[in-house]
Each structure stands twice: as structure tokens, then as C-alpha cells.
N, C-alpha and C. Protein backbone atom coordinates (compact mmCIF):
# COMPACT_ATOMS: atom_id res chain seq x y z
N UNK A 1 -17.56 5.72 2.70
CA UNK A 1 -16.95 6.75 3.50
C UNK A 1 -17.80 7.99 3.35
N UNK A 2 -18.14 8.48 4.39
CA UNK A 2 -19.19 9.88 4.52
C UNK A 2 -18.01 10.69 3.58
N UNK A 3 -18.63 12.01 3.59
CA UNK A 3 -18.02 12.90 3.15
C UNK A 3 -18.62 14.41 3.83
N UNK A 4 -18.23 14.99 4.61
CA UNK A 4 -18.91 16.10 4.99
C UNK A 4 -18.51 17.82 4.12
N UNK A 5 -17.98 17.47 3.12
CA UNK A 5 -17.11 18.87 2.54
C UNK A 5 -16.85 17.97 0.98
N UNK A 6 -17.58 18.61 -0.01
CA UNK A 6 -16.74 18.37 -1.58
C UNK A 6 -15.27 19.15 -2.11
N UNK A 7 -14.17 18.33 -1.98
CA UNK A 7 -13.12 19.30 -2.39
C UNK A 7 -13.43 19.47 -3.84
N UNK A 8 -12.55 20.60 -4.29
CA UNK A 8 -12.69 21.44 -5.71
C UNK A 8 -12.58 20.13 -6.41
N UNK A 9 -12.76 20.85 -7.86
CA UNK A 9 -12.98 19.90 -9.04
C UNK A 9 -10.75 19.66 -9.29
N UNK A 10 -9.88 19.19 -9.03
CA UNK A 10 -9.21 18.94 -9.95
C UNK A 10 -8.46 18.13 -10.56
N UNK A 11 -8.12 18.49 -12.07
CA UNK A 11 -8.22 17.14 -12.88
C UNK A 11 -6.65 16.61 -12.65
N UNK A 12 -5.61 16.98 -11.82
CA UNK A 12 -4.69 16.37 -11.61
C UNK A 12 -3.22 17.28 -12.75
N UNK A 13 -3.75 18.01 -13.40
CA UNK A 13 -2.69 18.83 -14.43
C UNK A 13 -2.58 19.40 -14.23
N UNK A 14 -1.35 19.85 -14.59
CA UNK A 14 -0.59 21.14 -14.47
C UNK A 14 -0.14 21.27 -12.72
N UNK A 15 0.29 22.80 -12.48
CA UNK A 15 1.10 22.72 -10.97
C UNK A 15 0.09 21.68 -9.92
N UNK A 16 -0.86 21.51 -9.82
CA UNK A 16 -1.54 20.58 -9.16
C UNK A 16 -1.08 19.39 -9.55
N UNK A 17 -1.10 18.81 -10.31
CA UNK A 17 -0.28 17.51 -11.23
C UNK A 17 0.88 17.52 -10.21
N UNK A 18 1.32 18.61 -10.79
CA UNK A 18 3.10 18.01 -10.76
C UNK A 18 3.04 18.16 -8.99
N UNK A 19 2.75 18.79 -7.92
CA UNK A 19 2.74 18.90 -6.40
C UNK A 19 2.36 16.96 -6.51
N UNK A 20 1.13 17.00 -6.65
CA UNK A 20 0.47 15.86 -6.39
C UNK A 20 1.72 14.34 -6.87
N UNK A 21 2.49 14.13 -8.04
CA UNK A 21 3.24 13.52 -8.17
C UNK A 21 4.99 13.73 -7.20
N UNK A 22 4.75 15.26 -6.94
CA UNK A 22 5.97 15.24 -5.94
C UNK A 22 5.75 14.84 -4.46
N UNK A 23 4.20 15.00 -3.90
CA UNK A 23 4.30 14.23 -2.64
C UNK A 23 4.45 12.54 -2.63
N UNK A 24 3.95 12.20 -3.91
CA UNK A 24 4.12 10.36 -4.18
C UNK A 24 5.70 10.12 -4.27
N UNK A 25 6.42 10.83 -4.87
CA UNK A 25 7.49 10.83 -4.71
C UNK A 25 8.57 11.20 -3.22
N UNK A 26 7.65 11.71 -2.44
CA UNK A 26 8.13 11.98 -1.13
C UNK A 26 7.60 10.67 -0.25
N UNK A 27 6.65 10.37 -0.41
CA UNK A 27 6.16 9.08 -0.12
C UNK A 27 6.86 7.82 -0.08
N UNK A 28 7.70 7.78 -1.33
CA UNK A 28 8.75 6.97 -2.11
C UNK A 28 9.67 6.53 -1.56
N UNK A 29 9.76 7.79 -0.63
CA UNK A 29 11.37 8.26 -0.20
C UNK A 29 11.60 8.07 0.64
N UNK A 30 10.39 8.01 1.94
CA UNK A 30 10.10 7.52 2.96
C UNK A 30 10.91 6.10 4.03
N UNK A 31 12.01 6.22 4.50
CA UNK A 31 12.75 5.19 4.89
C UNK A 31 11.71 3.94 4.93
N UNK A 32 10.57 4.64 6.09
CA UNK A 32 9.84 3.38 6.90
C UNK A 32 9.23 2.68 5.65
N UNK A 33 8.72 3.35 4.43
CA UNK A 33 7.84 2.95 3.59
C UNK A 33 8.86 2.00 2.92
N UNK A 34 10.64 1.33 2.76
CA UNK A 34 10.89 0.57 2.53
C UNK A 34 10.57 -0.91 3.35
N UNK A 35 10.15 -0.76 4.17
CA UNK A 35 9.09 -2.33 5.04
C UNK A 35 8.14 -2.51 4.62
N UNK A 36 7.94 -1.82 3.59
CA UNK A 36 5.98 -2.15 3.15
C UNK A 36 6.02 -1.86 1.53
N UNK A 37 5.27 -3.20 0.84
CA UNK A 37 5.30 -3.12 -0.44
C UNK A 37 3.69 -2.20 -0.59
N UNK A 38 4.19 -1.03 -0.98
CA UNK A 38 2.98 0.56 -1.08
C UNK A 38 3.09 1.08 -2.19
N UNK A 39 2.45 1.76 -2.45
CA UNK A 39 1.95 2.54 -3.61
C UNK A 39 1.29 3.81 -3.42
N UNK A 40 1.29 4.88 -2.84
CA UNK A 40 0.40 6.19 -3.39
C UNK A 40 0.21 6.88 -4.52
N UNK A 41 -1.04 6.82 -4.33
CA UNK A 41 -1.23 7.75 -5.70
C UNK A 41 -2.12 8.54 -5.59
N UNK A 42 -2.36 9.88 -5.59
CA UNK A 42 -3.04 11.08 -5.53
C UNK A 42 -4.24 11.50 -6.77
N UNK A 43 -5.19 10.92 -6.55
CA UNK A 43 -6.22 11.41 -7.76
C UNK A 43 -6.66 12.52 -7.87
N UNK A 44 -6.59 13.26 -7.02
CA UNK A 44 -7.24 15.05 -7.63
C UNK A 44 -7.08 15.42 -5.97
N UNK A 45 -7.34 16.56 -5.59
CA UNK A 45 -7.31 17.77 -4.49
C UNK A 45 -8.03 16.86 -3.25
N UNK A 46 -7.16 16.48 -2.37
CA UNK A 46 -7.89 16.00 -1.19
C UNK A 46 -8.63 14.11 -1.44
N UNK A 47 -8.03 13.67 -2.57
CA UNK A 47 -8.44 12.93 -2.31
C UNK A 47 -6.86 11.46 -2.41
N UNK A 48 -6.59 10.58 -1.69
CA UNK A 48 -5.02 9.91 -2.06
C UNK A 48 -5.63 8.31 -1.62
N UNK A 49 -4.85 7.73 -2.38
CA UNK A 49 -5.24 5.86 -1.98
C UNK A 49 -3.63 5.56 -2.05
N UNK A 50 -4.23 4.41 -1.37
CA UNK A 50 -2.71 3.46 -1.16
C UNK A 50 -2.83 1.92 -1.25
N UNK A 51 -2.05 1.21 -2.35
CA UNK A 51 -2.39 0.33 -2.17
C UNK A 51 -1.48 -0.69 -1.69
N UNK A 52 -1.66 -1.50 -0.95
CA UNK A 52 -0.74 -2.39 -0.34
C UNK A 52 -0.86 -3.74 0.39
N UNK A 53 0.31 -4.45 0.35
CA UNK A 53 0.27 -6.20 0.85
C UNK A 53 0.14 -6.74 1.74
N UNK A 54 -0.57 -7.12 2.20
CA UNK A 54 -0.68 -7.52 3.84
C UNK A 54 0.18 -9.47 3.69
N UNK A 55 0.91 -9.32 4.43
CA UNK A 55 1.63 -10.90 4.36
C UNK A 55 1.75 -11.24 5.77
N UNK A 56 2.50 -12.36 6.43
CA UNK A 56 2.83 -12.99 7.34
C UNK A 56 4.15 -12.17 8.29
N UNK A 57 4.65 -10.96 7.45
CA UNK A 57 5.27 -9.92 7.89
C UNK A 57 4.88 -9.12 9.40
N UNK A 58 3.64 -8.50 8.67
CA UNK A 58 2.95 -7.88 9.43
C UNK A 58 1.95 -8.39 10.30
N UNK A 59 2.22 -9.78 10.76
CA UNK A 59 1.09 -10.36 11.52
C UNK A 59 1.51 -10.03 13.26
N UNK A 60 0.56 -9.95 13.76
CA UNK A 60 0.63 -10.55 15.36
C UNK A 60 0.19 -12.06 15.60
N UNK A 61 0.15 -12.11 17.04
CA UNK A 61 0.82 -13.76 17.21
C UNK A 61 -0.43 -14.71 17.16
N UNK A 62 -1.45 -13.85 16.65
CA UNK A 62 -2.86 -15.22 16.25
C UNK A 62 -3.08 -14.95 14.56
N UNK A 63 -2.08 -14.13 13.72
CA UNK A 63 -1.93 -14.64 12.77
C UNK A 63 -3.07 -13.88 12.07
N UNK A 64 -3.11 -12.50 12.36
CA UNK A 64 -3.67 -11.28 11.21
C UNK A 64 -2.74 -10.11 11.34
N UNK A 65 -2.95 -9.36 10.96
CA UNK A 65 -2.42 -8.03 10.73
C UNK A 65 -2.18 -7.33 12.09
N UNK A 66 -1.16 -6.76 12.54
CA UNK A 66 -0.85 -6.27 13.65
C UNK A 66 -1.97 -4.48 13.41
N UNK A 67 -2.35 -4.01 14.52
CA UNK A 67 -2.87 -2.93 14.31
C UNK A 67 -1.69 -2.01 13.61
N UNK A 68 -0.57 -1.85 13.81
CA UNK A 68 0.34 -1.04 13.21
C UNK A 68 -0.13 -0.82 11.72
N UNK A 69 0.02 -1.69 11.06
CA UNK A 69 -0.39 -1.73 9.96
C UNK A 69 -1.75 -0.60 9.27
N UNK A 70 -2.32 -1.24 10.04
CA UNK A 70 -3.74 -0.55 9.59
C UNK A 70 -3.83 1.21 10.47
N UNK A 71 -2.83 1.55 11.36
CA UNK A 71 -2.53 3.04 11.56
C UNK A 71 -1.89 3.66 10.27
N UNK A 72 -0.98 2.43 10.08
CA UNK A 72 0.10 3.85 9.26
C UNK A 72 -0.48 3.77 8.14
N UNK A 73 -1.10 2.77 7.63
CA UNK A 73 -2.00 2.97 6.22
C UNK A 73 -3.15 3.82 6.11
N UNK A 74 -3.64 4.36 7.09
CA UNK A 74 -4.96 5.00 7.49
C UNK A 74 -4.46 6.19 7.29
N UNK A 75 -3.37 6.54 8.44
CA UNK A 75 -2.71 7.64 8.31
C UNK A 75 -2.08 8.28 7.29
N UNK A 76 -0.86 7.52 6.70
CA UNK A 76 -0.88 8.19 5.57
C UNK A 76 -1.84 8.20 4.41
N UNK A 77 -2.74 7.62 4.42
CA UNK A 77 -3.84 8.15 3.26
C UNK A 77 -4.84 9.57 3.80
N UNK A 78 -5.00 9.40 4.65
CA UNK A 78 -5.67 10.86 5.35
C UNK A 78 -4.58 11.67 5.04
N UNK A 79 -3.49 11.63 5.50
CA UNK A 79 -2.20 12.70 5.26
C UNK A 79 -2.06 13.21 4.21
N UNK A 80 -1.66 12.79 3.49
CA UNK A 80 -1.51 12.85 2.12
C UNK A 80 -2.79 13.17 1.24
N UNK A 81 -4.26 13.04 1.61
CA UNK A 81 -5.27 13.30 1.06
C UNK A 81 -5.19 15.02 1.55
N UNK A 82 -4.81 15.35 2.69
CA UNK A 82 -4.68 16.69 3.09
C UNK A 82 -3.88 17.59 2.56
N UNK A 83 -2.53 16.69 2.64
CA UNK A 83 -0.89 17.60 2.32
C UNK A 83 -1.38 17.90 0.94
N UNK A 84 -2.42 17.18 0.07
CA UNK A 84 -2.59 17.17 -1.14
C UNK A 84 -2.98 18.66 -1.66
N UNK A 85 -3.62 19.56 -0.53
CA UNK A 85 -4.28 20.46 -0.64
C UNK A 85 -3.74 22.15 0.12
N UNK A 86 -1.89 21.48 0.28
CA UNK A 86 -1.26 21.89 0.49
C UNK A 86 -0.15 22.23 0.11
N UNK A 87 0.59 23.17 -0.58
CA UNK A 87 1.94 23.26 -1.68
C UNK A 87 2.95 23.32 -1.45
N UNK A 88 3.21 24.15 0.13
CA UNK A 88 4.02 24.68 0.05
C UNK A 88 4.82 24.01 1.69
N UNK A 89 3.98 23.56 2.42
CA UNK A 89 4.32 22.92 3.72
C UNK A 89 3.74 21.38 4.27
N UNK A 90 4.84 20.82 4.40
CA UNK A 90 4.41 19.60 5.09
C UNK A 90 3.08 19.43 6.16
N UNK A 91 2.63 18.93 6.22
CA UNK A 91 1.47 18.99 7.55
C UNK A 91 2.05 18.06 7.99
N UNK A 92 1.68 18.13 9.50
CA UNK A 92 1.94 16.88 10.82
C UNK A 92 0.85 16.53 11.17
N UNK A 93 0.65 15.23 11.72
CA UNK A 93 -0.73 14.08 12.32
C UNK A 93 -0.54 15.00 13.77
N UNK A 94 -1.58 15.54 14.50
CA UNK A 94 -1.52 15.99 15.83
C UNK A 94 -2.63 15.20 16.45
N UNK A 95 -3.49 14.54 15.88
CA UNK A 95 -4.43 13.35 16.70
C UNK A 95 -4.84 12.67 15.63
N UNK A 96 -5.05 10.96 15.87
CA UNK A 96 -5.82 10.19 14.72
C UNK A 96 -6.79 9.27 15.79
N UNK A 97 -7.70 9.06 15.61
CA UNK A 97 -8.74 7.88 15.98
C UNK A 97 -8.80 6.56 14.76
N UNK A 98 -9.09 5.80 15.33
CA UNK A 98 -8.91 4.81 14.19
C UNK A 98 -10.18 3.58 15.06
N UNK A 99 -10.64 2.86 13.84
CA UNK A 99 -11.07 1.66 14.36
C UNK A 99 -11.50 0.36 13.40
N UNK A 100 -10.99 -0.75 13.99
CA UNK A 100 -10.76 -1.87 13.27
C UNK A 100 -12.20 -2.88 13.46
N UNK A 101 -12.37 -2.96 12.15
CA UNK A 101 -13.82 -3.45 11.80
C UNK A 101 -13.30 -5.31 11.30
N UNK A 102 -12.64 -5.24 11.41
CA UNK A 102 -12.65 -7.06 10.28
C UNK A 102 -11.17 -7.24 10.25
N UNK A 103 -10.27 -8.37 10.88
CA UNK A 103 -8.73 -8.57 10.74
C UNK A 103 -8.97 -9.61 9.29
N UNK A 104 -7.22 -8.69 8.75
CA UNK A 104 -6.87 -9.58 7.15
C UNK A 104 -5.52 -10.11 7.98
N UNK A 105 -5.80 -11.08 7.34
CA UNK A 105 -4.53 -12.05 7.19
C UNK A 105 -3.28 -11.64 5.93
N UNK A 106 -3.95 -11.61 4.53
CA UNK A 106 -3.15 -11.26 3.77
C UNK A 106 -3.94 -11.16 2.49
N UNK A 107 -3.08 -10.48 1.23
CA UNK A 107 -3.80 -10.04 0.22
C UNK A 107 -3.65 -8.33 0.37
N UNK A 108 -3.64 -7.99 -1.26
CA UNK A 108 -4.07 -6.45 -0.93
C UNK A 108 -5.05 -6.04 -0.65
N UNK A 109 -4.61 -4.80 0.05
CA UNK A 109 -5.58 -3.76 0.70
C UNK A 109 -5.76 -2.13 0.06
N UNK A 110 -6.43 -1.61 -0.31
CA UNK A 110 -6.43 0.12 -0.26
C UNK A 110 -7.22 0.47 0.88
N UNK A 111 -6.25 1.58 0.64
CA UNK A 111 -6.52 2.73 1.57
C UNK A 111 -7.09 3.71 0.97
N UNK A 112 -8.28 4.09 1.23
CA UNK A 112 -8.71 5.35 0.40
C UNK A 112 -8.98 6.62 1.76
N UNK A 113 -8.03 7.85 0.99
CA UNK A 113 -8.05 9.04 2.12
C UNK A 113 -9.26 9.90 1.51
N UNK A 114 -9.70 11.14 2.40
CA UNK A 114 -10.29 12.08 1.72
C UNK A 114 -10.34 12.93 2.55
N UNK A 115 -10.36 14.39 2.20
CA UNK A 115 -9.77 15.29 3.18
C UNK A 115 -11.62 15.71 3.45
N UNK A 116 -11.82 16.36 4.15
CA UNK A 116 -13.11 16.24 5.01
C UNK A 116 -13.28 18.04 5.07
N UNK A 117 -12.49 18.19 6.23
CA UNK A 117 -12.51 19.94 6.18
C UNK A 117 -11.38 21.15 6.61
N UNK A 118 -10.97 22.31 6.28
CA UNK A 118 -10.09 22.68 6.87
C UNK A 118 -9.12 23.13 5.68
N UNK A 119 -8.70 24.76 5.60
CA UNK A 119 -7.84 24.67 4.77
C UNK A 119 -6.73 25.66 5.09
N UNK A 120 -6.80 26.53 6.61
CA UNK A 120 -5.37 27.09 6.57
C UNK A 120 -4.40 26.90 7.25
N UNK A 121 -4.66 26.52 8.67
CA UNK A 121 -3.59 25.57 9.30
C UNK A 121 -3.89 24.19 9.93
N UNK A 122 -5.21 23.92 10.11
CA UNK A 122 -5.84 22.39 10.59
C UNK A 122 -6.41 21.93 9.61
N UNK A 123 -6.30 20.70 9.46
CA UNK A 123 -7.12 20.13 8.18
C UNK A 123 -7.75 18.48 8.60
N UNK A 124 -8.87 18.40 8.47
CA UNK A 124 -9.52 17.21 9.05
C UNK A 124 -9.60 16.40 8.01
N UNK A 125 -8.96 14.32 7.79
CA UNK A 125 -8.89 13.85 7.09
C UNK A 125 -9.87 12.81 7.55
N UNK A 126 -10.20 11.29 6.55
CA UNK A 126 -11.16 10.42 7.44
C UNK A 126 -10.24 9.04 6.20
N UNK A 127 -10.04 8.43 6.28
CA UNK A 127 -9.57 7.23 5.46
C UNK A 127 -10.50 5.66 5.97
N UNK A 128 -10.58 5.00 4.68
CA UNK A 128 -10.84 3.44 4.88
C UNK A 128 -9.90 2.85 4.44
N UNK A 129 -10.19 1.37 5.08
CA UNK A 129 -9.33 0.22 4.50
C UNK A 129 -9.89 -0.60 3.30
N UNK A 130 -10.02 -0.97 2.19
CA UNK A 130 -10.86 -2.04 2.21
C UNK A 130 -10.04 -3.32 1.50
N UNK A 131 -10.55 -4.72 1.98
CA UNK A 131 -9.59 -5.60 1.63
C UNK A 131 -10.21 -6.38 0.20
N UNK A 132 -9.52 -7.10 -0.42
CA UNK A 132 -9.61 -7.71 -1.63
C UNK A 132 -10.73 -8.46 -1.69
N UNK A 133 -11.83 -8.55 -1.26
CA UNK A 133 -13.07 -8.82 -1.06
C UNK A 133 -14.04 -7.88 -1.00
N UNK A 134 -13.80 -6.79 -1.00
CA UNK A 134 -14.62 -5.71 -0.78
C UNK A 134 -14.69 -4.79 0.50
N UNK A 135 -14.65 -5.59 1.63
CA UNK A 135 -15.03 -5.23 3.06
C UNK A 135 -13.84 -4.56 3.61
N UNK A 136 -14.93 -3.80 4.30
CA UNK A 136 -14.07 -2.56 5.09
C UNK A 136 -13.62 -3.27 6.32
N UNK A 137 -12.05 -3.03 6.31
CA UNK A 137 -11.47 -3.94 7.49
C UNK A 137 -11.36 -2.69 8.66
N UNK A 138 -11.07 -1.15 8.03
CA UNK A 138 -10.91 -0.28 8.76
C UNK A 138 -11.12 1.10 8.99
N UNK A 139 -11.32 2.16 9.60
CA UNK A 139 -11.71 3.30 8.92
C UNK A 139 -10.68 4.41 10.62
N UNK A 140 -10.70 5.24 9.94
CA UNK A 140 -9.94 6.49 10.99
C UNK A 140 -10.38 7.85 10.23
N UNK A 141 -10.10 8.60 11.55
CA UNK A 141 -9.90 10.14 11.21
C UNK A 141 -9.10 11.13 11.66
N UNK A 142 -8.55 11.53 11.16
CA UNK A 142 -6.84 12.01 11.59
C UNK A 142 -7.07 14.32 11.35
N UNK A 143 -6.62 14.82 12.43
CA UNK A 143 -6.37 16.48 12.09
C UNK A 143 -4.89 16.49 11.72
N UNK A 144 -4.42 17.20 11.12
CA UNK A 144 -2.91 17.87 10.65
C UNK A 144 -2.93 19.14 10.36
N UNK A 145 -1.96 19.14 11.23
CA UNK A 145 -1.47 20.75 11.11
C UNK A 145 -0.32 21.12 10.07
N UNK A 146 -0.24 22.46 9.38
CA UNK A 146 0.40 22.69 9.16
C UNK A 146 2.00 22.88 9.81
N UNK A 147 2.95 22.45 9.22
CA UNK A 147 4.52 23.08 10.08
C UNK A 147 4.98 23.78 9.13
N UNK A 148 6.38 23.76 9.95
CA UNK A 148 7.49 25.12 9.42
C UNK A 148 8.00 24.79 8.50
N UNK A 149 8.16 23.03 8.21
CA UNK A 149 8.93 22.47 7.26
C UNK A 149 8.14 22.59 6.04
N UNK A 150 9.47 23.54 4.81
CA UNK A 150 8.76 23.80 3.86
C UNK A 150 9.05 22.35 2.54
N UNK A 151 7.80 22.10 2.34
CA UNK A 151 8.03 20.72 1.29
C UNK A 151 9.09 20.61 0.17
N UNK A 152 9.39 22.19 -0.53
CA UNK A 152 10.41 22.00 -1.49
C UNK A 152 11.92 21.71 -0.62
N UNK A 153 12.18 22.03 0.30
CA UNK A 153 13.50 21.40 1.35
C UNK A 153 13.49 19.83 1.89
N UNK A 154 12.50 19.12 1.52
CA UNK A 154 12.40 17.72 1.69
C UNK A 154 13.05 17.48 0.53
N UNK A 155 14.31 16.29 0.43
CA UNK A 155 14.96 15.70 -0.30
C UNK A 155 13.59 14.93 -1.42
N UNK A 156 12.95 13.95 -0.92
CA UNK A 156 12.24 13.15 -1.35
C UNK A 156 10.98 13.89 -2.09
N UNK A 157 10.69 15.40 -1.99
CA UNK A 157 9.43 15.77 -2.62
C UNK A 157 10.48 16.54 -4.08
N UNK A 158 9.91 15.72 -5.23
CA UNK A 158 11.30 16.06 -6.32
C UNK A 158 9.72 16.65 -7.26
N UNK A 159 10.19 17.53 -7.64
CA UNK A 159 8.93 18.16 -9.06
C UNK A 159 10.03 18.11 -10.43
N UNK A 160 9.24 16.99 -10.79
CA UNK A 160 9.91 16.81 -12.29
C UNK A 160 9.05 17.02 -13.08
N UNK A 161 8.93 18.32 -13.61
CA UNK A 161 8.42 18.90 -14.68
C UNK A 161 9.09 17.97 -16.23
């Protein structure tokens, strides 16, 4: 995955820590994310992976992965690689491009996000797929905007100090 912008150095502690474990926890909380066996996890400022199952669930009718799949996994890893770099407000997806390089059948997948550029109300993300073989099944690039909705009023973003 290119990288056109190095986000800051951080090591994941302290109020960065604890934001970064309250959006995984908002993640958590996520109705839709009960259809999908997922995982986020936030490694430092702008950068979030996801890891997850591709089964016979999520297939279309020749028996790989429906594109759905590989949006909302794209997406929220770009998202969340962004919101990461954000404290105090949710961001929204206002355009994503995406494109599918290689269909999985099944097995896990990560998603690796990384926020690209942008830090006061647009923020440009770029995410891959890659499947349990190595190969990149997918890659996108998603802008988000900041909104009104402030993250500590989300039920699901909990800071447990």
C-alpha cells in the first residue's frame, strides 16, 4: 500500500490509547458488525486493521465473496484509520472507490487502513485486503468528513480508563 503522508509517531498510550480502544469499542457496538465475525484494532494514529472470516455466508451465486463484503471491510478500515486521528467527532464516508483484484471464497482476511492525508474536516483514507495467502484480493480509497455527531454521545464509543 503506497503511502503519500507519514502520520505522527504514536505509541498507542495514554489519551491516544484510550480514544483508539474507545473507537474498537464503538466498532463492537455496531449492529451490522453482528453479521460478521470482525475484529478492529487500532495500532497507532491513522493507522486500523480488521481482521475477518470470509465463509459461504457472504458468497454470491458462483460461490466467492459478494462485493459487499470487501466495501464494508475496506471502508471501515480507511474509516477508522481516519476517525483514529480524530477525538472528538465521528467522521462520515462522503465517496469511496474500491477495486477488486482476486475473489476469496473463504478463510481470513485483513484489512489494513491508513490514513493518507487531511486533518481538519476532510480526511483521505486508502485500505487493502489481503487474504490468508498473502495476496491482495482488494484495495480502495475512501474521503470522510467530519460531522456534528460528537463521539463521546455514541453509546458504543465507552473510554474505560
Amino acid at each position: 500500500m503506497s503511502r503519500t503522508a507519514t502520520p505522527p509517531d504514536s505509541s498507542g498510550v495514554g489519551g491516544a490509547g484510550v480514544h483508539y480502544r474507545a473507537l474498537e469499542s464503538l466498532y463492537a457496538s455496531a449492529p451490522i458488525n453482528r453479521l460478521f465475525d470482525s475484529r478492529l484494532e487500532i495500532l497507532a494514529e491513522g493507522i486500523a486493521q480488521i481482521r475477518f472470516r470470509v465463509d459461504e455466508d457472504v458468497h454470491h451465486a458462483a460461490g466467492a465473496a459478494h462485493g459487499t463484503i470487501y466495501f464494508k471491510m475496506l471502508d471501515d478500515a480507511a474509516f477508522y484509520a481516519a476517525n483514529s486521528m480524530v477525538s472528538d467527532r465521528f467522521l462520515l464516508t462522503t465517496a469511496f472507490n474500491l477495486h477488486f483484484t482476486k475473489p476469496v471464497r473463504g478463510g481470513e482476511v485483513l484489512a489494513e487502513g491508513r490514513w493518507v492525508s487531511g486533518r481538519r474536516r476532510i480526511f483521505v483514507a486508502e485500505a487493502r485486503l489481503i487474504d490468508s495467502e498473502g495476496d491482495e484480493i482488494g484495495r480502495g480509497t475512501g474521503t470522510f468528513a467530519r460531522s456534528h455527531i460528537a463521539l463521546a454521545g455514541l453509546p458504543g464509543y465507552r473510554i474505560d480508563a
